[in-house]
N, C-alpha and C. Protein backbone atom coordinates (compact mmCIF):
# COMPACT_ATOMS: atom_id res chain seq x y z
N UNK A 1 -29.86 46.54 -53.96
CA UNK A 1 -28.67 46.58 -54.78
C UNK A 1 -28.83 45.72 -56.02
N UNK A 2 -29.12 44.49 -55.67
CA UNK A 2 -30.11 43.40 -56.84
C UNK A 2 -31.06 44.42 -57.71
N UNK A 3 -31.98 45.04 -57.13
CA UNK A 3 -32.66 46.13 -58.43
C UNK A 3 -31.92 46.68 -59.43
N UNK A 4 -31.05 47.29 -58.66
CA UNK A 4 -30.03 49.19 -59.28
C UNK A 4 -28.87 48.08 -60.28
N UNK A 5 -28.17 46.71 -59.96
CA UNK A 5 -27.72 46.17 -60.92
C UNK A 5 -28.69 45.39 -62.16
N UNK A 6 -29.75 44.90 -62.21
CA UNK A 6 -30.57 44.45 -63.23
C UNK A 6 -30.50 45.74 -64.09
N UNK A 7 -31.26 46.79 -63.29
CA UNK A 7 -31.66 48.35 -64.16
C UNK A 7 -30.39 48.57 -64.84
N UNK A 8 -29.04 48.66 -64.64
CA UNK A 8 -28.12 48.74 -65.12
C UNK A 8 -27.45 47.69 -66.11
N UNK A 9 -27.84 46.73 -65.98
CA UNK A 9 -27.53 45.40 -67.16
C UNK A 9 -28.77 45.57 -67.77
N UNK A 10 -29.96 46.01 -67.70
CA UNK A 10 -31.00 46.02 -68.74
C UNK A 10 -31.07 47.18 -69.75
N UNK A 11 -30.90 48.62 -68.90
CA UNK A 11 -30.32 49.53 -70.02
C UNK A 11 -29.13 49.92 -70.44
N UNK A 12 -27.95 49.19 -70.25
CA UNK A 12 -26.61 49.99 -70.35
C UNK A 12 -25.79 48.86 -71.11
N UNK A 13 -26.02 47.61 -70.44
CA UNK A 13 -25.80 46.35 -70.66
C UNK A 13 -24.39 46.02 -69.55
N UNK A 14 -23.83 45.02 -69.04
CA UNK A 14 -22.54 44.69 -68.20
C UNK A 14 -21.73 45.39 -68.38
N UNK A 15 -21.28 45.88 -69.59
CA UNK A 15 -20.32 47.12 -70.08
C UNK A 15 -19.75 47.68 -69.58
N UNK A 16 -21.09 48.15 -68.84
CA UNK A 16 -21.23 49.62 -68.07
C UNK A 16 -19.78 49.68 -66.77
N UNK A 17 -20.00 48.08 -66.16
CA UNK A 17 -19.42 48.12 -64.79
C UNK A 17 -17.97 48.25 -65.34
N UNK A 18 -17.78 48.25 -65.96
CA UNK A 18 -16.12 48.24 -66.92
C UNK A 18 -15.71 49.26 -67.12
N UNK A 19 -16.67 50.35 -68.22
CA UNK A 19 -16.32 51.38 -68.56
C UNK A 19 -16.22 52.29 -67.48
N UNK A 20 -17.16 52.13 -66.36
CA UNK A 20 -17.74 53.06 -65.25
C UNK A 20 -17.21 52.23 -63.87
N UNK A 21 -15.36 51.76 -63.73
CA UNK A 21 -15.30 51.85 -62.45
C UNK A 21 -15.86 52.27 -60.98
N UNK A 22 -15.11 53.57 -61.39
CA UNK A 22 -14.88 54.19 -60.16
C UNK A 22 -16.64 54.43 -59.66
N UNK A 23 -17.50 54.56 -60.63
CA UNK A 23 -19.18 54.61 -60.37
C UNK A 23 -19.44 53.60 -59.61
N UNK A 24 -19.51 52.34 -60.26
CA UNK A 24 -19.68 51.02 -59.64
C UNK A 24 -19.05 50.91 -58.37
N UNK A 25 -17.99 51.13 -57.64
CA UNK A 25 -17.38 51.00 -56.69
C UNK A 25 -18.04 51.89 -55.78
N UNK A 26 -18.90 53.20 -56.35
CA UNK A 26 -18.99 54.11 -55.38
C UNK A 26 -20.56 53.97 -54.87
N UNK A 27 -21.29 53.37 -55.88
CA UNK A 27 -22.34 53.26 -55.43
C UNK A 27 -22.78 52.57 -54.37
N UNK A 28 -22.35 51.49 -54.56
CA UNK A 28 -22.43 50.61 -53.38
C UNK A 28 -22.27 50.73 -52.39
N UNK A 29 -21.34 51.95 -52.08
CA UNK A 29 -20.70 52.19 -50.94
C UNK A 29 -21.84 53.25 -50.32
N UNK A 30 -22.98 53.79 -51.34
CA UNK A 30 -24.07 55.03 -50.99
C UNK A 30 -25.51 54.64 -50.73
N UNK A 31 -25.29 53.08 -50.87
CA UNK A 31 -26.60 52.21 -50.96
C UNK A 31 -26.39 51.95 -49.71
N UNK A 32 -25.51 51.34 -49.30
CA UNK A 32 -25.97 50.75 -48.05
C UNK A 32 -25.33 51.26 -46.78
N UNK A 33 -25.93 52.08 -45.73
CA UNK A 33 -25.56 53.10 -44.83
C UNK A 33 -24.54 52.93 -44.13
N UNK A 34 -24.03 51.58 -43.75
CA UNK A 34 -22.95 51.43 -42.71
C UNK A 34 -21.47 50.48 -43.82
N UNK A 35 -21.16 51.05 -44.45
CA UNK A 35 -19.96 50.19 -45.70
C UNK A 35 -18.74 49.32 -44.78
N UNK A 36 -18.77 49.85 -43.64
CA UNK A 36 -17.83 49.30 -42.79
C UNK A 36 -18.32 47.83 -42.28
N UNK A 37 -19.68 47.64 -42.35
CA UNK A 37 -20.94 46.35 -41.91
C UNK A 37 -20.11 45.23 -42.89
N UNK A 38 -19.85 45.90 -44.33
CA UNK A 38 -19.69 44.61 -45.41
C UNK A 38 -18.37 44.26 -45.50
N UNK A 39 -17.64 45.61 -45.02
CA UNK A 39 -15.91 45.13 -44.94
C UNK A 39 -15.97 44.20 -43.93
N UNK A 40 -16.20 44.56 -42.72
CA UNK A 40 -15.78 43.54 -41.79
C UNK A 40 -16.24 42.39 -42.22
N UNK A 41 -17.47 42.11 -42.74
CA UNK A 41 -18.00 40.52 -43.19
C UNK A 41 -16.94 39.60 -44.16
N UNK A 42 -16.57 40.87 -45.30
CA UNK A 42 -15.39 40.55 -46.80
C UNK A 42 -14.15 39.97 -45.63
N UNK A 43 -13.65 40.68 -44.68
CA UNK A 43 -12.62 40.76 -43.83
C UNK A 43 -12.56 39.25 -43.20
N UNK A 44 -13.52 38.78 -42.56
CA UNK A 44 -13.67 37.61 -41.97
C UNK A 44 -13.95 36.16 -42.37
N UNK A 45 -14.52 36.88 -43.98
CA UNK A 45 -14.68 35.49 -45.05
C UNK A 45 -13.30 35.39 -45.40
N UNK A 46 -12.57 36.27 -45.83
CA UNK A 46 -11.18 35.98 -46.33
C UNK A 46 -10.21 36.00 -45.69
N UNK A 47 -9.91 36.06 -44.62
CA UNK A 47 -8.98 35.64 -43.48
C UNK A 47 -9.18 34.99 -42.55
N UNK A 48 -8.10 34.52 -41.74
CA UNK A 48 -8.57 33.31 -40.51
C UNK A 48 -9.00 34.53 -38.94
N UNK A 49 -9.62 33.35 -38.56
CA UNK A 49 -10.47 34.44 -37.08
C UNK A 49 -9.06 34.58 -36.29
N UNK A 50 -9.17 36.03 -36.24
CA UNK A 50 -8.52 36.45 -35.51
C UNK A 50 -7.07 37.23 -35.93
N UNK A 51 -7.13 37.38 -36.98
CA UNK A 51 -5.96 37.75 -37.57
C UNK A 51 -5.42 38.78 -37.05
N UNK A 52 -6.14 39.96 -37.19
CA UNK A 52 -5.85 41.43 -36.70
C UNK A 52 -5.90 41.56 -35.42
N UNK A 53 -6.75 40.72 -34.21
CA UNK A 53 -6.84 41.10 -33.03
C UNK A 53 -5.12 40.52 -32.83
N UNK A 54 -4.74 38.96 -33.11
CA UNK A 54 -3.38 38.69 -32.66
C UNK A 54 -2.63 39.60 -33.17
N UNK A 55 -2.08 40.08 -34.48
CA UNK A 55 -1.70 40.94 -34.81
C UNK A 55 -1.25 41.96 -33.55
N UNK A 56 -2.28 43.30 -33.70
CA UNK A 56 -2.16 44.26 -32.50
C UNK A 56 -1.88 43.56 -30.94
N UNK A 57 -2.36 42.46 -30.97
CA UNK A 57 -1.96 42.10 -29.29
C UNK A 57 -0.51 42.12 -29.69
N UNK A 58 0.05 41.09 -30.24
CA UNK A 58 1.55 40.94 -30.53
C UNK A 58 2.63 42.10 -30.40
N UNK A 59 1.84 43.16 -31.56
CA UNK A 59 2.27 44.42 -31.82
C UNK A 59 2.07 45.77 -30.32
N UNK A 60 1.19 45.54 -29.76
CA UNK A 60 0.88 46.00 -28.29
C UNK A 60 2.09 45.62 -27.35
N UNK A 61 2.28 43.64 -26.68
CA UNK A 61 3.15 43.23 -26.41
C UNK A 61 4.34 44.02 -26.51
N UNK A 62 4.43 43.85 -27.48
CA UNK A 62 6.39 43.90 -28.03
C UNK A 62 6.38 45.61 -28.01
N UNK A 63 5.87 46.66 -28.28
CA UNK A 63 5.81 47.91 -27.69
C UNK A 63 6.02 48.35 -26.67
N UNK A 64 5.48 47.55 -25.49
CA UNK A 64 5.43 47.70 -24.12
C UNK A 64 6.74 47.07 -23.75
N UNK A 65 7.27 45.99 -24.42
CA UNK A 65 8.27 45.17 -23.45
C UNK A 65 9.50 46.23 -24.26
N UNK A 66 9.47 47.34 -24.96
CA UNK A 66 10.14 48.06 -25.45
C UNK A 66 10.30 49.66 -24.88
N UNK A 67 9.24 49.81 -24.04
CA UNK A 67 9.31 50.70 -22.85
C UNK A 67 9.13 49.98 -21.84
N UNK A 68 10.05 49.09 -21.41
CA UNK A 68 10.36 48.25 -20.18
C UNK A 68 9.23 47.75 -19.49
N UNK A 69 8.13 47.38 -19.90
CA UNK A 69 6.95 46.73 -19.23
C UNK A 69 7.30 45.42 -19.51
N UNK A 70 6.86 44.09 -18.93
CA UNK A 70 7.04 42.63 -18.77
C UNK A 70 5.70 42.24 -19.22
N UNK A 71 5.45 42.14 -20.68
CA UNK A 71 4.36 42.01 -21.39
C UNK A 71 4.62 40.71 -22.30
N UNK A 72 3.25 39.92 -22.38
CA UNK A 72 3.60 38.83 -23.09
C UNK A 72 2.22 39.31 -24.00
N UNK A 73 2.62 38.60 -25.43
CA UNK A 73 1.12 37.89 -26.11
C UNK A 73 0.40 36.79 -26.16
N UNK A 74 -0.66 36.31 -25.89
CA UNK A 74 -0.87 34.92 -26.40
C UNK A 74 -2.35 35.52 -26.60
N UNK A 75 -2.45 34.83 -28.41
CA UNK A 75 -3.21 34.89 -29.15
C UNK A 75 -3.49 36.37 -29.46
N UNK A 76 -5.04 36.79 -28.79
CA UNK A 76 -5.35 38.09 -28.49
C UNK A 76 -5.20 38.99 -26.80
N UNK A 77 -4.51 38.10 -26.10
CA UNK A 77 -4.29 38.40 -25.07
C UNK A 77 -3.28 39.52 -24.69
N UNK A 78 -2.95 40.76 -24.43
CA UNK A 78 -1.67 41.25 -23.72
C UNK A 78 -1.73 41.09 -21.76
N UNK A 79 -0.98 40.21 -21.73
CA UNK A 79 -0.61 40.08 -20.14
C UNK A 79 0.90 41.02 -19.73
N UNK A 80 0.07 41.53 -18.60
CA UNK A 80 1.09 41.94 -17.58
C UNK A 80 1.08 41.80 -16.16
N UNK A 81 1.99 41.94 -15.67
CA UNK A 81 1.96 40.87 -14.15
C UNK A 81 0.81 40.86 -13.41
N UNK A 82 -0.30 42.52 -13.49
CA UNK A 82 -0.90 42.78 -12.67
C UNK A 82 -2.13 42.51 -13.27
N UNK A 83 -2.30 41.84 -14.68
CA UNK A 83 -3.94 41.69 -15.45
C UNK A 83 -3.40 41.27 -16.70
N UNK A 84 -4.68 41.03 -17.35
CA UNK A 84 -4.54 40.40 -18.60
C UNK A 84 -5.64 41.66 -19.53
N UNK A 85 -5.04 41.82 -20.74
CA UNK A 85 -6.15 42.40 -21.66
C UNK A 85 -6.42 41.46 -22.79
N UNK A 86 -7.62 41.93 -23.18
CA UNK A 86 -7.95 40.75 -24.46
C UNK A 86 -8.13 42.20 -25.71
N UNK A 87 -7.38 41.95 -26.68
CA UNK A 87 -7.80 42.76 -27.77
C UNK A 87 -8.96 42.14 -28.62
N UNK A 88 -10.45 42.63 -28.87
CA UNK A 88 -11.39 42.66 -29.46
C UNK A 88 -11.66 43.04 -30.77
N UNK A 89 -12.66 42.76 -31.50
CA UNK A 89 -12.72 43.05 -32.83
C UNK A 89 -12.42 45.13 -33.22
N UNK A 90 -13.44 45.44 -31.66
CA UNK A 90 -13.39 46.96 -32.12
C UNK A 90 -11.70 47.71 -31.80
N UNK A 91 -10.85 46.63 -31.13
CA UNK A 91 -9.99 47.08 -31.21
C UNK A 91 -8.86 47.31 -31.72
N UNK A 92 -8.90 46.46 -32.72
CA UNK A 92 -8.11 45.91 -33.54
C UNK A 92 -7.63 46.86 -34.68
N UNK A 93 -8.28 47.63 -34.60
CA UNK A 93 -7.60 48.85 -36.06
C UNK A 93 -8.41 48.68 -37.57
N UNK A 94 -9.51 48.06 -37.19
CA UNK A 94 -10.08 47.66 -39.08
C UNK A 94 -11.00 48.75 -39.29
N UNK A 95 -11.60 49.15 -38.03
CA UNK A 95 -12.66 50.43 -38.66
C UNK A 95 -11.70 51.30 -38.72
N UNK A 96 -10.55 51.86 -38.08
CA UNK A 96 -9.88 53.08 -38.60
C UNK A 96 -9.21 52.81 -39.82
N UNK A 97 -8.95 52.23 -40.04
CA UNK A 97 -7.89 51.72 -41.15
C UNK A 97 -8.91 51.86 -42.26
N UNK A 98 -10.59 51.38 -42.07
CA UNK A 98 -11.24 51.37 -43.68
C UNK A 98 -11.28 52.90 -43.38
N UNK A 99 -11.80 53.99 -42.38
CA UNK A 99 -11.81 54.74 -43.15
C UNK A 99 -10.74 55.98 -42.88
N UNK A 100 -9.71 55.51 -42.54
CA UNK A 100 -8.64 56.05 -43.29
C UNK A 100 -8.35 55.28 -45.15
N UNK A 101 -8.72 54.33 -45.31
CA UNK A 101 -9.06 54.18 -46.72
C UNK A 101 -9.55 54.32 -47.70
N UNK A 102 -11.21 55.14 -46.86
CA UNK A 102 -12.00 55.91 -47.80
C UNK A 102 -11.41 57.34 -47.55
N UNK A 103 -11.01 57.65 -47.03
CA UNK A 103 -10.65 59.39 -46.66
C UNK A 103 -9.47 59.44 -47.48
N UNK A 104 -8.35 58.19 -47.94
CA UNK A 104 -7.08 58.67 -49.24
C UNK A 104 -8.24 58.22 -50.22
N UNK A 105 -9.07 57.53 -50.81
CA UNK A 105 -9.78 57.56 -51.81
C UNK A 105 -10.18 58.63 -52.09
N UNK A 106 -10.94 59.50 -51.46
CA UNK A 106 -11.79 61.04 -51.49
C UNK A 106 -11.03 62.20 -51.45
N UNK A 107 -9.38 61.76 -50.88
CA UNK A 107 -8.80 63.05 -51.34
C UNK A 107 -7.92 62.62 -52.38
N UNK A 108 -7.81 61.24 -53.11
CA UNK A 108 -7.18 61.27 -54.46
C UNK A 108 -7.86 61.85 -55.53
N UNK A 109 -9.64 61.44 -55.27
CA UNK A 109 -10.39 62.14 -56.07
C UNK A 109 -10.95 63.55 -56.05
N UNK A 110 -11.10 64.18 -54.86
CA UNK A 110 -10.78 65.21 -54.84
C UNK A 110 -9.64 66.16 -55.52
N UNK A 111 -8.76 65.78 -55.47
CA UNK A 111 -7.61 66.43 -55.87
C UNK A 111 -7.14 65.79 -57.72
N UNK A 112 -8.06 64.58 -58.25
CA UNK A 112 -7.61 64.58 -59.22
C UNK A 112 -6.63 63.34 -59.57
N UNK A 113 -6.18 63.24 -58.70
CA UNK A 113 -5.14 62.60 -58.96
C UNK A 113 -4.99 60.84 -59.44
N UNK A 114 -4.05 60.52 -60.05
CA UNK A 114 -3.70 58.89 -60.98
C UNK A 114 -3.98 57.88 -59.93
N UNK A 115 -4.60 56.92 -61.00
CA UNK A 115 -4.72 55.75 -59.53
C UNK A 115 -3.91 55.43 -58.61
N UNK A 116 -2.22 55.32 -59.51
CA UNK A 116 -1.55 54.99 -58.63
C UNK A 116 -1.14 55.79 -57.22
N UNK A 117 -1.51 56.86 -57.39
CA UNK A 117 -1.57 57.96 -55.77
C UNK A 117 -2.69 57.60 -55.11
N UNK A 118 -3.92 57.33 -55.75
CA UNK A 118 -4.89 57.20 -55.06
C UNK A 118 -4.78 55.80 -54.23
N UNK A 119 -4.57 54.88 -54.74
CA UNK A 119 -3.96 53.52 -53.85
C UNK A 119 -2.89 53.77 -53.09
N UNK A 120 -1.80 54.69 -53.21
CA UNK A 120 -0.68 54.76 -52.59
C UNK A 120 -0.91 55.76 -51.13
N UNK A 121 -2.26 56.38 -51.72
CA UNK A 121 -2.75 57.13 -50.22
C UNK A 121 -3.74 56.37 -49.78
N UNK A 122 -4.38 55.15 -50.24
CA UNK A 122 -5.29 54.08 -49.32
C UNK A 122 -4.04 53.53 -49.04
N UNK A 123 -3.14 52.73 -49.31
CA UNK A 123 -2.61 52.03 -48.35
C UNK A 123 -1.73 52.55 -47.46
N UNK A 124 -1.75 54.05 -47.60
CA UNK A 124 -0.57 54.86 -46.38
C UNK A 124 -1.76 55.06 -45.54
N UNK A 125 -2.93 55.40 -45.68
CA UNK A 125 -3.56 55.40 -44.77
C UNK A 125 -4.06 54.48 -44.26
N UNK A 126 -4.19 52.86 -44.16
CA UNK A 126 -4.29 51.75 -43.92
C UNK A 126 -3.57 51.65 -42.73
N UNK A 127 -2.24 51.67 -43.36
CA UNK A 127 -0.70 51.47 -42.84
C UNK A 127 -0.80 52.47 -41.91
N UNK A 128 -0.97 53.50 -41.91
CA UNK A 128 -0.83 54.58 -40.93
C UNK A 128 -2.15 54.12 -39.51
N UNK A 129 -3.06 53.75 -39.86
CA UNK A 129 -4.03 53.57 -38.96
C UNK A 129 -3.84 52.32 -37.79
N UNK A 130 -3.19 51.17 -38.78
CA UNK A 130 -2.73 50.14 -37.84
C UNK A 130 -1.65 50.27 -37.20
N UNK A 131 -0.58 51.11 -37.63
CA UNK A 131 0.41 51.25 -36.17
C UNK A 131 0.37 52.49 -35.50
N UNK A 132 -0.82 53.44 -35.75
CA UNK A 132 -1.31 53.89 -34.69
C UNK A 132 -2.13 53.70 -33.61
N UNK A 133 -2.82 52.13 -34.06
CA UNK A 133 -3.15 51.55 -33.20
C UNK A 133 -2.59 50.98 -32.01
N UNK A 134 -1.46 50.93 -31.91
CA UNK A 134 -0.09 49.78 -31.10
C UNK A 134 -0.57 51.10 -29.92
N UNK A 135 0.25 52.19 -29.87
CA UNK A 135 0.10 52.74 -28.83
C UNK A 135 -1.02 53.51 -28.02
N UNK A 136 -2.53 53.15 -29.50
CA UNK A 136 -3.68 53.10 -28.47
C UNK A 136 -3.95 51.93 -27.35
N UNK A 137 -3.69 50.54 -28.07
CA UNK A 137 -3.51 49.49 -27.39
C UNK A 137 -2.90 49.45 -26.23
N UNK A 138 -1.56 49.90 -26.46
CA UNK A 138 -0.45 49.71 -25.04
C UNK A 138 -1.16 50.37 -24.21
N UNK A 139 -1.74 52.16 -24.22
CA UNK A 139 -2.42 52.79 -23.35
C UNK A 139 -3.52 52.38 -22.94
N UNK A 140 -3.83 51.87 -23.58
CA UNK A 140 -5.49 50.88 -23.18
C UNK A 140 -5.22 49.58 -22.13
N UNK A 141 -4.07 49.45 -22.66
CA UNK A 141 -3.53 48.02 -21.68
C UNK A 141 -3.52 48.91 -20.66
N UNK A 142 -2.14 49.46 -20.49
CA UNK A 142 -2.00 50.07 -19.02
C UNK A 142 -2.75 50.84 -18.21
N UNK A 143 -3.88 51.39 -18.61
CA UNK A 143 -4.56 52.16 -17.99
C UNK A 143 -5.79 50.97 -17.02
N UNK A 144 -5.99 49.66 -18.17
CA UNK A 144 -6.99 48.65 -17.62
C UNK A 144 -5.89 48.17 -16.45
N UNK A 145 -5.03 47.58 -16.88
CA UNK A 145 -4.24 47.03 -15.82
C UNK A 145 -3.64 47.75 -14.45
N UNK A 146 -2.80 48.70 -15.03
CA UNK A 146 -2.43 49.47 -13.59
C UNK A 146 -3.16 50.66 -13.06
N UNK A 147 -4.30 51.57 -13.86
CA UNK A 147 -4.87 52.74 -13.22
C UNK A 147 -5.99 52.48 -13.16
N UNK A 148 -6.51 51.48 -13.31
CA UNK A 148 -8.01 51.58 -12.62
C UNK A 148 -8.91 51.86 -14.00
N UNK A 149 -10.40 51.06 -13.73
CA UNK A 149 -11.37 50.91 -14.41
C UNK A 149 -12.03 52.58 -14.84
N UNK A 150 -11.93 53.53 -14.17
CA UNK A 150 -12.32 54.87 -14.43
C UNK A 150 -11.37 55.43 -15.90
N UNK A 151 -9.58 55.04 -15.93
CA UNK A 151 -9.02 55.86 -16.60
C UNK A 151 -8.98 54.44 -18.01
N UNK A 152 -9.35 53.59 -17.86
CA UNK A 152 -9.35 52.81 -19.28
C UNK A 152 -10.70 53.30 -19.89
N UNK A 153 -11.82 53.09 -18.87
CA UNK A 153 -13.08 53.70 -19.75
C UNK A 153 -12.88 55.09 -20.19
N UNK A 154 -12.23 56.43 -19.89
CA UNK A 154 -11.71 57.51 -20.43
C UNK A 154 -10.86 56.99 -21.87
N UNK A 155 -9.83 55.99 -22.17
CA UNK A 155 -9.02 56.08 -23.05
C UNK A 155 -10.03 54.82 -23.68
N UNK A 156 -10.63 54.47 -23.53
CA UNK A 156 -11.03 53.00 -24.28
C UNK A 156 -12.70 53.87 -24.86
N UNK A 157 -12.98 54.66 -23.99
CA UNK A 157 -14.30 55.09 -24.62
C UNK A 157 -13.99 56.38 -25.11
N UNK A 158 -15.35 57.20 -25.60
CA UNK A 158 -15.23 58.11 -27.04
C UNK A 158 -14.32 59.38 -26.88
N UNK A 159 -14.14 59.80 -25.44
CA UNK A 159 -12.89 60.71 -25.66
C UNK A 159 -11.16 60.30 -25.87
N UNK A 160 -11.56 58.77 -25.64
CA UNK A 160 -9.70 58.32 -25.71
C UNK A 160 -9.49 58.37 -27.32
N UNK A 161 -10.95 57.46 -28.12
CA UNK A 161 -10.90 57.43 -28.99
C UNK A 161 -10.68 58.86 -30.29
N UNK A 162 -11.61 59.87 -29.85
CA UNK A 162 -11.95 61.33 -30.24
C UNK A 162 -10.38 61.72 -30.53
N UNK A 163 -9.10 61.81 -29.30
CA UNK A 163 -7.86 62.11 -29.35
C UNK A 163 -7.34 61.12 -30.03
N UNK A 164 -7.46 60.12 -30.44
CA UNK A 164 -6.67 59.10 -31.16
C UNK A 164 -7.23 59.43 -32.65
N UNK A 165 -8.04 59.62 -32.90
CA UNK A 165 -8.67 60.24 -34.35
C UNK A 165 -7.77 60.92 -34.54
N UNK A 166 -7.89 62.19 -33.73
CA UNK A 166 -7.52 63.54 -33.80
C UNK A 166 -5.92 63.35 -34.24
N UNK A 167 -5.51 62.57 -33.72
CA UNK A 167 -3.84 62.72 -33.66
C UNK A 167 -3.73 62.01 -35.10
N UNK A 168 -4.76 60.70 -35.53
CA UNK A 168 -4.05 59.94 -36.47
C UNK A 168 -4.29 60.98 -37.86
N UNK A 169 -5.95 61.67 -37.97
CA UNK A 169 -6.19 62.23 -38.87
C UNK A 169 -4.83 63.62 -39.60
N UNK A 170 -4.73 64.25 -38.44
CA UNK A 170 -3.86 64.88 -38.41
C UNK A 170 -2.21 64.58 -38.90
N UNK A 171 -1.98 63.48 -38.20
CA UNK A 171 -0.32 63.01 -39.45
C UNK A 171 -1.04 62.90 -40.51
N UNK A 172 -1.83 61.94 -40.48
CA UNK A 172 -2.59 61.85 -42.01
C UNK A 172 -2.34 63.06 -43.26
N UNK A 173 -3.29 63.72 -42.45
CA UNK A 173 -3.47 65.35 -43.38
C UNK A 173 -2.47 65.58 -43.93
N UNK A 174 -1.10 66.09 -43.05
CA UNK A 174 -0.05 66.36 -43.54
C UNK A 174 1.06 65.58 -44.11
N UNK A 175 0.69 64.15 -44.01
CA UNK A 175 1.57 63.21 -44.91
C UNK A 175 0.90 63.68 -46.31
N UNK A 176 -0.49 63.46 -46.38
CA UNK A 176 -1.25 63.51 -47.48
C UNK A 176 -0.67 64.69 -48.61
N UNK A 177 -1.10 65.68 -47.62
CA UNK A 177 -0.85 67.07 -48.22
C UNK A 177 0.72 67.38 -49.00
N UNK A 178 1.74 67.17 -48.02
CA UNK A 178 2.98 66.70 -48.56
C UNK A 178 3.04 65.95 -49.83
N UNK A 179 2.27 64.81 -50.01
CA UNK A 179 2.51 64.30 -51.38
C UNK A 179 1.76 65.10 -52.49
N UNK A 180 0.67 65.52 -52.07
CA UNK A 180 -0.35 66.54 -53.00
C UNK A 180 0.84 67.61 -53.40
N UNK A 181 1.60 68.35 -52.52
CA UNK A 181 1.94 69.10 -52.94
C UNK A 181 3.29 68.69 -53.91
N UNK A 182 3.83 67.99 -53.74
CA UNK A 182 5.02 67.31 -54.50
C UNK A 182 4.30 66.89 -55.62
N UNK A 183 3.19 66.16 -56.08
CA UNK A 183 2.86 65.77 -57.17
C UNK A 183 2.43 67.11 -58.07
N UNK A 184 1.53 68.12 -57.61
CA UNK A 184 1.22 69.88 -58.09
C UNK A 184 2.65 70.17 -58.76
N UNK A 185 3.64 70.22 -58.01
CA UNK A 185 5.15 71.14 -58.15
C UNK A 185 5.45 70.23 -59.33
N UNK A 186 5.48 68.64 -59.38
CA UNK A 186 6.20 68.08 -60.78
C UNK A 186 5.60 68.07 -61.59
N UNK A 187 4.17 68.77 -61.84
CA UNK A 187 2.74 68.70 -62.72
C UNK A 187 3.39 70.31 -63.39
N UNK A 188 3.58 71.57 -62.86
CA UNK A 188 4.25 72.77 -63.10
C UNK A 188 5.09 72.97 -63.85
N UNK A 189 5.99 71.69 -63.29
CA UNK A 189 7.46 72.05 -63.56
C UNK A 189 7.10 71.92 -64.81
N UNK A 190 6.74 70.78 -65.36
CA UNK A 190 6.88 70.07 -66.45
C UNK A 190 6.31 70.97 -67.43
């Protein structure tokens, strides 16, 4: 990445990263194979440990004690009478959330559209990813705690996850699409 920026300050000059946003932002993201590797690192330099796991435990908690379960938080912990869960880094909602953040980036640009949509569909899809997390959590709780080690590894491993995609991508789509199409219709009218 040190190379591809010299080559670019030697023939273009610093300029470049100014005139050529959205380039600069994207490259980086094509250089290095796993982009989610450097968020989480950015994520953990600039916030305190543990932010997001307490977060979702909290947000897990208070879900459950809202469909009558006797759930507490502490820290990253959700307890219930019969076990304790610990919410973990992978559980926490940051890999869905970045790329539900690159997926409103790619369909703002896809479709064209002003920055301000294009941020307004990264942070709905942000937003959308972390409190769809709560009731992967709660189900993850209850399945570890009251049904047995067989039906949490089903919801905690790649088919619980596969349906939790499936469901979040899907509001997604059609929140998305909904605004696509409202922004098209006042682009017409006009």
């Amino acid at each position: 990445m040190l190379i591809l920026v010299g080559i670019v300050v030697s023939t273009w000059g610093s300029r470049f990263f100014w005139q050529y946003p959205l380039t600069t932002f994207l490259v980086p993201l094509s250089v290095y194979p796993r982009p989610g590797i450097s968020a989480r690192i950015l994520w953990e330099t600039l916030t305190p440990p543990y932010v997001l796991e307490r977060l979702m435990a909290w947000g897990g908690a208070l879900a459950l004690r809202g469909i009558g379960q006797p759930a507490e938080a502490s820290g990253i912990l959700i307890s219930l009478p019969m076990g304790s869960v610990q919410v973990n880094w992978g559980c926490n909602g940051f890999n869905m959330a970045f790329a539900m953040a690159v997926t409103g980036l790619l369909f703002g640009l896809f479709f064209k559209l002003d920055r301000t949509k294009i941020v307004s569909l990264v942070a709905m899809g942000i937003v959308l990813a972390l409190v769809f997390n709560v009731p992967r959590i709660m189900l993850v709780t209850l399945a570890a705690v009251y049904w047995g080690d067989k039906w949490f590894q089903f919801w905690h491993g790649s088919w619980g996850a596969q349906i939790f995609v499936g469901i979040l991508f899907t509001a997604y789509y059609y929140l998305v699409m909904a605004i696509i199409d409202r922004s098209f219709k006042k682009v017409s009218i006009e």
